[in-house]
N, C-alpha and C. Protein backbone atom coordinates (compact mmCIF):
# COMPACT_ATOMS: atom_id res chain seq x y z
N UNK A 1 13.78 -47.51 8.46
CA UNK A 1 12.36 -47.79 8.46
C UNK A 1 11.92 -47.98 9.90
N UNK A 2 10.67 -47.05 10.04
CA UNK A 2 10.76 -47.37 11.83
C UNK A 2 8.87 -47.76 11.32
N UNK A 3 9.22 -48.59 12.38
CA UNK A 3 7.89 -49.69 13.32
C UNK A 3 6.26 -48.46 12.84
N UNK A 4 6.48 -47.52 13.23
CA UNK A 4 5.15 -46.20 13.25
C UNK A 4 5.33 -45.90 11.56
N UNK A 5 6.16 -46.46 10.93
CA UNK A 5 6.09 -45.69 9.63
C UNK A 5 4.86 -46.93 8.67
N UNK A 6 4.79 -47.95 8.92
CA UNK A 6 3.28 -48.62 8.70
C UNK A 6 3.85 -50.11 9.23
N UNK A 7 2.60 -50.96 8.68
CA UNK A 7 2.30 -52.12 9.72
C UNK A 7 3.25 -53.40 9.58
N UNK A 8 4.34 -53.04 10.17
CA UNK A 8 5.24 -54.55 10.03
C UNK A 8 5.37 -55.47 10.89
N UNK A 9 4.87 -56.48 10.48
CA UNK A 9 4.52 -57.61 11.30
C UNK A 9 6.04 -57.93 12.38
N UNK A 10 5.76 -58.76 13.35
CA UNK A 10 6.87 -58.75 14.57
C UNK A 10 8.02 -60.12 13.74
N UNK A 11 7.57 -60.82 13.18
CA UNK A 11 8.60 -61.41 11.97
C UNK A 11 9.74 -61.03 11.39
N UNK A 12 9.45 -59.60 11.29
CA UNK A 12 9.74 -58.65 9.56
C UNK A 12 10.55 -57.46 10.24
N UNK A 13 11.27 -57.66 10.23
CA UNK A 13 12.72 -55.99 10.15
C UNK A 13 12.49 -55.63 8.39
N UNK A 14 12.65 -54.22 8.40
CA UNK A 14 12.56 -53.74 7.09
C UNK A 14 14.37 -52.92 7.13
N UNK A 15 15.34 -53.38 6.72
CA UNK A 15 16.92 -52.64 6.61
C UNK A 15 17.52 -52.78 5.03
N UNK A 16 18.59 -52.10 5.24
CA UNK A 16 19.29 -51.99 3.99
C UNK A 16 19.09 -53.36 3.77
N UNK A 17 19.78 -53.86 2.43
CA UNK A 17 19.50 -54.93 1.56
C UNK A 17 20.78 -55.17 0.22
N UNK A 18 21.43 -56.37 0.53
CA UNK A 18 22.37 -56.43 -0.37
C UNK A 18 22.29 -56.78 -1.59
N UNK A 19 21.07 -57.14 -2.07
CA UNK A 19 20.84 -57.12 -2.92
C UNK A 19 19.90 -56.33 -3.77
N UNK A 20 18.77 -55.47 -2.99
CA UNK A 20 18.66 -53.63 -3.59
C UNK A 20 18.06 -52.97 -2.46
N UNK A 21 18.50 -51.77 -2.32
CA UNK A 21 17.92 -50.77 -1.98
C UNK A 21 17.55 -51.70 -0.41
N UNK A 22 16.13 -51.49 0.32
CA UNK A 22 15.67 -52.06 1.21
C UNK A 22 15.25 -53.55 0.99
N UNK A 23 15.14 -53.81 2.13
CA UNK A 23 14.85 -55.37 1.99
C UNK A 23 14.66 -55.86 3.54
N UNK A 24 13.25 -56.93 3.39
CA UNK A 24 12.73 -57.77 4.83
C UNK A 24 13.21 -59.09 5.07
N UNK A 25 13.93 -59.05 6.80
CA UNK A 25 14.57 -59.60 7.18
C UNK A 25 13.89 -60.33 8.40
N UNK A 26 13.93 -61.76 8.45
CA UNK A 26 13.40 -62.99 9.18
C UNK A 26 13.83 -62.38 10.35
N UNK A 27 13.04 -61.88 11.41
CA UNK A 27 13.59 -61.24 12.75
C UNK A 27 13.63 -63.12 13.80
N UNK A 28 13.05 -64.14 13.43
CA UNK A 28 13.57 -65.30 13.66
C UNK A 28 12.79 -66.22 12.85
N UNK A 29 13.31 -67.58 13.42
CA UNK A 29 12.98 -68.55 12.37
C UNK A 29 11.47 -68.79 12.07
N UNK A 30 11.12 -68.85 10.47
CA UNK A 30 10.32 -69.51 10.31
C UNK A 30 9.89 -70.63 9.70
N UNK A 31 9.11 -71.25 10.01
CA UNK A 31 8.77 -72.79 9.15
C UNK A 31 8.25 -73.07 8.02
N UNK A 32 8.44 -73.41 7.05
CA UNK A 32 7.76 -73.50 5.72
C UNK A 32 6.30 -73.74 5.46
N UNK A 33 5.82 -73.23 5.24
CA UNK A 33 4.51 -72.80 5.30
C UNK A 33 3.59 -71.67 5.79
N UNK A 34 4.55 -70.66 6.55
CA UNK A 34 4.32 -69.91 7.53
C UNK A 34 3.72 -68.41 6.47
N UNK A 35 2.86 -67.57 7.02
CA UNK A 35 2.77 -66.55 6.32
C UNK A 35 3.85 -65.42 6.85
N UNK A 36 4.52 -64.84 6.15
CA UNK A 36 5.06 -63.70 6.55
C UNK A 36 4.62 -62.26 6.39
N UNK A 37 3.81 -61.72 5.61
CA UNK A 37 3.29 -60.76 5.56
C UNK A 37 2.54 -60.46 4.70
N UNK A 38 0.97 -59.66 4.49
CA UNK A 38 0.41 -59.54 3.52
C UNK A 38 0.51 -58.07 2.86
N UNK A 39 0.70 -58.74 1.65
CA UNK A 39 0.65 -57.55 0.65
C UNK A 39 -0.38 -56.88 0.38
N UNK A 40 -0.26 -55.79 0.83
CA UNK A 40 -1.74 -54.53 0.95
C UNK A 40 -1.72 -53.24 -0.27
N UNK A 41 -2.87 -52.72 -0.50
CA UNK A 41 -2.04 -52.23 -1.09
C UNK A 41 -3.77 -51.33 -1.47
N UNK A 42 -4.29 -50.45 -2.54
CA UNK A 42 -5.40 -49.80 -3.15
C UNK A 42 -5.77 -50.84 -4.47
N UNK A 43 -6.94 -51.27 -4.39
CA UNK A 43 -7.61 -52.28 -5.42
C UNK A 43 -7.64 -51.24 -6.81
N UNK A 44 -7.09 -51.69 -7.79
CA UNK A 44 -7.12 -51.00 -8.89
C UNK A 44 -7.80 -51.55 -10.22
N UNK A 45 -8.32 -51.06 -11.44
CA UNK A 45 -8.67 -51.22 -12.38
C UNK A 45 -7.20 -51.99 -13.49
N UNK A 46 -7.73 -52.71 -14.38
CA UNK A 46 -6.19 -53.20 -15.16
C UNK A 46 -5.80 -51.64 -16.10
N UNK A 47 -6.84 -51.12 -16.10
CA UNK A 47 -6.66 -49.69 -17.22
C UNK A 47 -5.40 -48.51 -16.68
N UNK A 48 -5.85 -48.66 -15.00
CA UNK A 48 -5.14 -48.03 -14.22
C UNK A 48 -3.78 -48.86 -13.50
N UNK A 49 -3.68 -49.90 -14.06
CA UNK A 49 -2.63 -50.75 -13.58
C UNK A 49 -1.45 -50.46 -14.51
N UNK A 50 -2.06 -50.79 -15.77
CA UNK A 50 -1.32 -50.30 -17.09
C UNK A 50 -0.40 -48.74 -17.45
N UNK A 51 -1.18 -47.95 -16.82
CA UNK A 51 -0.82 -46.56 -16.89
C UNK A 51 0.10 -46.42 -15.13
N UNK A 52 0.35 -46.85 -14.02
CA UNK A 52 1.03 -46.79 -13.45
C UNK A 52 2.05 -47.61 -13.85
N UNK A 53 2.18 -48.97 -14.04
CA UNK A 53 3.28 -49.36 -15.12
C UNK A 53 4.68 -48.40 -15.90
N UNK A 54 3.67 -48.41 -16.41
CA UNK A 54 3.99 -46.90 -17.42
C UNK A 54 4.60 -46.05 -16.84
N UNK A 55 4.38 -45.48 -15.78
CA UNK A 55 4.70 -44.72 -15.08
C UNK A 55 6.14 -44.90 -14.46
N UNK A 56 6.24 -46.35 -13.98
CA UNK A 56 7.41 -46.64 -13.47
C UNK A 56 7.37 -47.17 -12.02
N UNK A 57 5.50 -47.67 -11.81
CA UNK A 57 5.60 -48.15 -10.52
C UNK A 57 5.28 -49.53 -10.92
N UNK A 58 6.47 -50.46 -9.76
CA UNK A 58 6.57 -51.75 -9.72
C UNK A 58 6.11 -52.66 -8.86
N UNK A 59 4.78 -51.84 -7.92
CA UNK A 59 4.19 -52.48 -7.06
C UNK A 59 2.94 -53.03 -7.39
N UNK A 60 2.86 -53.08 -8.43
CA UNK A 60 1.56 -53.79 -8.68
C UNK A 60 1.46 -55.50 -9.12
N UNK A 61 0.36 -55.83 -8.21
CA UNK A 61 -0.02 -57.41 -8.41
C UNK A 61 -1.36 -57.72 -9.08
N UNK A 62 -1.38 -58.79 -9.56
CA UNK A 62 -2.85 -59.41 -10.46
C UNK A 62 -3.44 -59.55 -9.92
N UNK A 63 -4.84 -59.09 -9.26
CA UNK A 63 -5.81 -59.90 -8.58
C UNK A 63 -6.44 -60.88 -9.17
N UNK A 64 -7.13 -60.36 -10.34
CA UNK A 64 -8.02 -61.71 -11.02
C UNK A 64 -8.13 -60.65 -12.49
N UNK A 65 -8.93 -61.36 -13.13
CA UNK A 65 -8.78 -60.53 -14.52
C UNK A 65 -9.15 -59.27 -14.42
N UNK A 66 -9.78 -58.64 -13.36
CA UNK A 66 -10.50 -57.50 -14.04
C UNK A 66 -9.68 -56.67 -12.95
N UNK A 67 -9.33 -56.98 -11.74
CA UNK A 67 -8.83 -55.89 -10.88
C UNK A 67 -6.88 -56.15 -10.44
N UNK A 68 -6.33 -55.26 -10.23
CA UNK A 68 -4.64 -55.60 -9.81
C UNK A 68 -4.94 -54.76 -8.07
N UNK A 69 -3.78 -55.13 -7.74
CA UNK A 69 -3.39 -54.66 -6.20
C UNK A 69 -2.02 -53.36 -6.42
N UNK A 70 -2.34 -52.00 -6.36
CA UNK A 70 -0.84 -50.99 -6.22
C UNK A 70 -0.88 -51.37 -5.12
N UNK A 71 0.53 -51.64 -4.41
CA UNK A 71 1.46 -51.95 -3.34
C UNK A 71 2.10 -50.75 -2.75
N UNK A 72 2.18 -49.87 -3.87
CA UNK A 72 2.79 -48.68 -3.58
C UNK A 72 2.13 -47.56 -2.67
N UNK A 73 2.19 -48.25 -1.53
CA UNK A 73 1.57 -47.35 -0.33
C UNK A 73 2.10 -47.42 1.26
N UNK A 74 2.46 -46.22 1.78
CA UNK A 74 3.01 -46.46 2.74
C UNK A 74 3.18 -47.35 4.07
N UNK A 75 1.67 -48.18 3.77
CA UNK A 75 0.89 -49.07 5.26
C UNK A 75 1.55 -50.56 4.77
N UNK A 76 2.26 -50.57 3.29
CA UNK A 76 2.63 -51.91 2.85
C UNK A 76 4.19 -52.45 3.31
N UNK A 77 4.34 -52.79 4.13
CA UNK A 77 5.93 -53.43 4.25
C UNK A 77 6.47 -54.39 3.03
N UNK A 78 5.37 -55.06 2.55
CA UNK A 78 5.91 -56.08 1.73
C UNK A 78 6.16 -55.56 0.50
N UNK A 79 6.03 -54.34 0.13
CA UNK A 79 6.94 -53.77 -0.88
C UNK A 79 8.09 -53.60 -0.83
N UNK A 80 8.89 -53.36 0.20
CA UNK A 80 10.00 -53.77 0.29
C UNK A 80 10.86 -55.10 0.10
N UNK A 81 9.77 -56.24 -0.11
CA UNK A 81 10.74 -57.70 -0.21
C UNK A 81 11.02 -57.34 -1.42
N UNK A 82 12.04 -58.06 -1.75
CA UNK A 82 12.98 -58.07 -3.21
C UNK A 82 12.93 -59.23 -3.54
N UNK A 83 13.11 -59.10 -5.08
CA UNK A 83 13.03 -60.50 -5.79
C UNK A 83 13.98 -61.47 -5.88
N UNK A 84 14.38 -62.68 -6.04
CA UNK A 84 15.60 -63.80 -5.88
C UNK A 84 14.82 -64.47 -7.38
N UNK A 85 16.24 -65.05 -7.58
CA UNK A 85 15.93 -66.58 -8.65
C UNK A 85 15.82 -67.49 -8.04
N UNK A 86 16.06 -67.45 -6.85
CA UNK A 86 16.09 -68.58 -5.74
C UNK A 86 15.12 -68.45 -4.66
N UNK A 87 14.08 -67.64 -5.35
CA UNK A 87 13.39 -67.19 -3.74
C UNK A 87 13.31 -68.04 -2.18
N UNK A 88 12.87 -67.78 -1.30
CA UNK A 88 12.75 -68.47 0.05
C UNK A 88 11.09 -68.24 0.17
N UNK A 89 10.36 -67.77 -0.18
CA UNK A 89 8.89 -67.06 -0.38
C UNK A 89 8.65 -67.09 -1.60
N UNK A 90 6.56 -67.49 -1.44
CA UNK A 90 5.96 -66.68 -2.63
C UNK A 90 4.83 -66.52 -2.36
N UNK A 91 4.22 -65.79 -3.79
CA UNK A 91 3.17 -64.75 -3.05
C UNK A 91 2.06 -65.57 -3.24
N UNK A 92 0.99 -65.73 -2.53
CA UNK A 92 -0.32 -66.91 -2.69
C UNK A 92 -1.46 -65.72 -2.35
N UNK A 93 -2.64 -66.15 -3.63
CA UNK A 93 -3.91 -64.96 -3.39
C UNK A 93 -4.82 -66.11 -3.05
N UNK A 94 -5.26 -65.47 -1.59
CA UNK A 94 -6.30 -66.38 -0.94
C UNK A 94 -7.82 -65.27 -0.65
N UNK A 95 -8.59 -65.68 -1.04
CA UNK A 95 -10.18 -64.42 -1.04
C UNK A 95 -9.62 -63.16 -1.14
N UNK A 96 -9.09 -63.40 -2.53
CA UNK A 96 -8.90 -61.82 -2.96
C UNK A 96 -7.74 -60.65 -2.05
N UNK A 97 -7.07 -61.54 -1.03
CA UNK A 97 -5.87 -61.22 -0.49
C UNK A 97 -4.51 -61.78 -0.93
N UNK A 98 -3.45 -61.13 -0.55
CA UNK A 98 -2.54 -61.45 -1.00
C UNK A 98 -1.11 -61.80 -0.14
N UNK A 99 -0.64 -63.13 0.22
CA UNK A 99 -0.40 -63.09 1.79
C UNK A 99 1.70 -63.72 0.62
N UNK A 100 2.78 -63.00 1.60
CA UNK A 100 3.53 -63.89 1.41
C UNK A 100 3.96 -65.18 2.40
N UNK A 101 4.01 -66.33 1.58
CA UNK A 101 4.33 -67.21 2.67
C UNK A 101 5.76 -68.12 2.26
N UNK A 102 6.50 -68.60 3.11
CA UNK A 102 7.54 -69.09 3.40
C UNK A 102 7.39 -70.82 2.38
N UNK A 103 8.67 -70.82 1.54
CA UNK A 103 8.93 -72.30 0.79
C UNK A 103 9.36 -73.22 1.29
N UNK A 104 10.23 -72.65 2.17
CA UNK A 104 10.83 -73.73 2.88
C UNK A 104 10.99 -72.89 4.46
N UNK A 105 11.93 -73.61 5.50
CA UNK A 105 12.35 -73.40 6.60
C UNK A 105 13.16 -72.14 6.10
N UNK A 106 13.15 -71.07 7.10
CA UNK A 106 13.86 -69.86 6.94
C UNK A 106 14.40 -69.54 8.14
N UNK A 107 15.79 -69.20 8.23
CA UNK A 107 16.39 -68.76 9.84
C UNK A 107 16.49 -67.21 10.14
N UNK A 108 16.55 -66.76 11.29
CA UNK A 108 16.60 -65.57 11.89
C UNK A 108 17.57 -64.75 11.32
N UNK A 109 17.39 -63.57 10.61
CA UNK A 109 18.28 -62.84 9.89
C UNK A 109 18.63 -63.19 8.40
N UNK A 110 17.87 -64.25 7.88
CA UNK A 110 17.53 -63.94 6.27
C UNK A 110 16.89 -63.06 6.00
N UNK A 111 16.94 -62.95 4.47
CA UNK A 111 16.31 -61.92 3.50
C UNK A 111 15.06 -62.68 3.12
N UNK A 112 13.99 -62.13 3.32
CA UNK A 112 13.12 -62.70 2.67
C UNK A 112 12.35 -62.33 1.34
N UNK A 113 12.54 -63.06 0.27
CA UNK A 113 12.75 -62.86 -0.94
C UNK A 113 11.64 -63.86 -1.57
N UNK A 114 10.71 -63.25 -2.82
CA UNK A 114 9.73 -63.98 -3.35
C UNK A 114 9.95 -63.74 -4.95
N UNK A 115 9.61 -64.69 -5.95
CA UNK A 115 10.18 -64.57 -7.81
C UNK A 115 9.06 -63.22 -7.97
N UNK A 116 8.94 -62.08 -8.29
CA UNK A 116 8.31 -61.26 -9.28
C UNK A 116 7.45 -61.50 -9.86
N UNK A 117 7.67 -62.88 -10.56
CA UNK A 117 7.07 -63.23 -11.82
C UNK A 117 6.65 -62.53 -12.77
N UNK A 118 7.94 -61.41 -13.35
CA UNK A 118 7.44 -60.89 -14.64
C UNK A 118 7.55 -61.94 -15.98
N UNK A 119 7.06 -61.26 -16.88
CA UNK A 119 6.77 -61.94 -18.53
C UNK A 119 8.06 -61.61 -19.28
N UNK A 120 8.69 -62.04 -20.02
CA UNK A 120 9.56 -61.76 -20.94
C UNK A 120 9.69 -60.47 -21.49
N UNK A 121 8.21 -59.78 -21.58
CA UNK A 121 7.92 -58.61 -22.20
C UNK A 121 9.31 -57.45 -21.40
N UNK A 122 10.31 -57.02 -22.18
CA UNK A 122 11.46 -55.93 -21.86
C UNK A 122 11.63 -56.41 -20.62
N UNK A 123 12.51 -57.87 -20.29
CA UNK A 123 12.85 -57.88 -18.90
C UNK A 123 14.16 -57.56 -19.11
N UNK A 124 15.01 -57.14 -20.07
CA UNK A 124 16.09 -56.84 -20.12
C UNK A 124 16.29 -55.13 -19.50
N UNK A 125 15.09 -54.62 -18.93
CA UNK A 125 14.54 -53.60 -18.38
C UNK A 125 14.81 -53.78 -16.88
N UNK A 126 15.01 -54.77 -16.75
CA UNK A 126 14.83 -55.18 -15.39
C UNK A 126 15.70 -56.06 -14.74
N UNK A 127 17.47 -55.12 -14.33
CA UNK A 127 18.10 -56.46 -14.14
C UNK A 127 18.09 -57.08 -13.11
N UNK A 128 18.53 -58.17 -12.19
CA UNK A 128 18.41 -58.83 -11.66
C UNK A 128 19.26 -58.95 -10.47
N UNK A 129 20.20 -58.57 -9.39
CA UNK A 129 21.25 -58.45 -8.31
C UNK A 129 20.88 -59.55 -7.13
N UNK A 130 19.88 -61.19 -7.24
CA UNK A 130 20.19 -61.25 -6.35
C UNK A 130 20.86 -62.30 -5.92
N UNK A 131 22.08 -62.35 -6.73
CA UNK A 131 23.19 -63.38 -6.83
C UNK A 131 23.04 -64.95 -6.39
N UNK A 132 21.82 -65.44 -6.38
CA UNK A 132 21.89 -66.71 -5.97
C UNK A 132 22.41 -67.47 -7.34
N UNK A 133 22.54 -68.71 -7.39
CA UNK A 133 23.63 -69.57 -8.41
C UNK A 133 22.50 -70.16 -9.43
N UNK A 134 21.40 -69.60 -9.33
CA UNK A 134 20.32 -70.10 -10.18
C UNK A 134 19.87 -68.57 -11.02
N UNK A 135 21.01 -67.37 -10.31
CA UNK A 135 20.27 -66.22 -10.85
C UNK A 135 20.01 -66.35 -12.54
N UNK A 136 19.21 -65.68 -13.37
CA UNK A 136 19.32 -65.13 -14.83
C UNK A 136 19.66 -64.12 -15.45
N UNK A 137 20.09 -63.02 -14.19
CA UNK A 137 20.95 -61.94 -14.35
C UNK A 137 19.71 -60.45 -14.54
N UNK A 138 17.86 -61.03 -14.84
CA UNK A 138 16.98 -60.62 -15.22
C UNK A 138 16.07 -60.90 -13.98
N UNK A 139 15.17 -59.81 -13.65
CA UNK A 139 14.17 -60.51 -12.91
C UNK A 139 12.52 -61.09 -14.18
N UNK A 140 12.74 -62.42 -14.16
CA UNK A 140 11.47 -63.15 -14.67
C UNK A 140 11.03 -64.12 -13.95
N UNK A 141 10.08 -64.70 -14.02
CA UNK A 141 9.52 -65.91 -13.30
C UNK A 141 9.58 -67.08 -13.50
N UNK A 142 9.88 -67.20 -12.78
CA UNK A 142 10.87 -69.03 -13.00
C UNK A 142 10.37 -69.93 -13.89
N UNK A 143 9.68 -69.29 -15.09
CA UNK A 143 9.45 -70.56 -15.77
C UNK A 143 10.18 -69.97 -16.92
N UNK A 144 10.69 -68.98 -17.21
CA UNK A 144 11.50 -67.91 -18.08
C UNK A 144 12.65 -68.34 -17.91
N UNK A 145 13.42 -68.64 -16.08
CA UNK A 145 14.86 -68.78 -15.91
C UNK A 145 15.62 -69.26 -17.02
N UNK A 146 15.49 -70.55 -17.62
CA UNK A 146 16.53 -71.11 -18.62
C UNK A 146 16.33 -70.70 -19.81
N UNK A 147 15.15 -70.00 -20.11
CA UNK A 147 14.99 -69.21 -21.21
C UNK A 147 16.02 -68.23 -21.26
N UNK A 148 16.14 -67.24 -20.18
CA UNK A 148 17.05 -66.22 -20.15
C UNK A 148 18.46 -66.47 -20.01
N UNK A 149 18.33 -67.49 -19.33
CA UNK A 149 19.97 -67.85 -19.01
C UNK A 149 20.72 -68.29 -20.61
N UNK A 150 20.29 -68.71 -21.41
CA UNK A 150 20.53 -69.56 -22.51
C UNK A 150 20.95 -68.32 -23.67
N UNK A 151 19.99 -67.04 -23.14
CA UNK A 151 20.45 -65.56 -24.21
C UNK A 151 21.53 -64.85 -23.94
């Protein structure tokens, strides 16, 4: 992933990823509370959210009831973060933006990782690699975890 291929903040290395495919890496420390990057993406209809779904794209976020955010666009780095059961990040919508920011203290050369928060609906669709000791083996949103863990 190079720097000209879209806008990654001076934070954010985009490299392989041991737990999938690509994944963004703390280029140094940050402090809990900190934003790390906003999720950008084409404002979409839920009609058209539904039918990319469908499709098999997993970049889409809720804006508010009537509109979602596709992520799936080349200017977005933060499609590349990957999901944890343990995240270190999550995603906060502030005026209709969508920024990730840091849970706790994070050091130089972590993964920076935020929960998905999918619904139960076929998460067995969706498994889970990112081995922290809280994983569910599923990506769902942490209010699911002991739900899933328990099946």
């Amino acid at each position: 992933m190079k720097k000209e291929d879209c806008a990654i903040p001076e934070n954010l290395a985009i490299r392989p990823s041991p737990i999938h495919g690509m994944g963004g890496f703390a280029t140094g420390d940050l402090a809990r509370g900190a934003r790390v990057v906003e999720y950008t993406g084409r404002k979409i209809t839920k009609a058209e959210s539904l039918r990319l779904c469908e499709a098999g794209n997993w970049f889409i976020f809720s804006l508010d009831e009537e509109f979602d955010l596709d992520g799936n666009t080349a200017d977005n780095p933060a499609r590349w973060l990957n999901h944890s059961c343990a995240p270190n990040c999550e995603a906060e919508c502030a005026g209709g933006r969508i920024w990730i920011t840091t849970r706790r203290d994070i050091a130089a050369g972590e993964e920076i990782t935020f929960n998905y928060g999918y619904t139960l609906d076929e998460y067995r669709e969706h498994p889970c690699h990112c081995g922290s000791p809280e994983c569910a083996g599923y990506i769902v949103a942490e209010e699911f975890l002991d739900h899933v863990k328990k099946r």
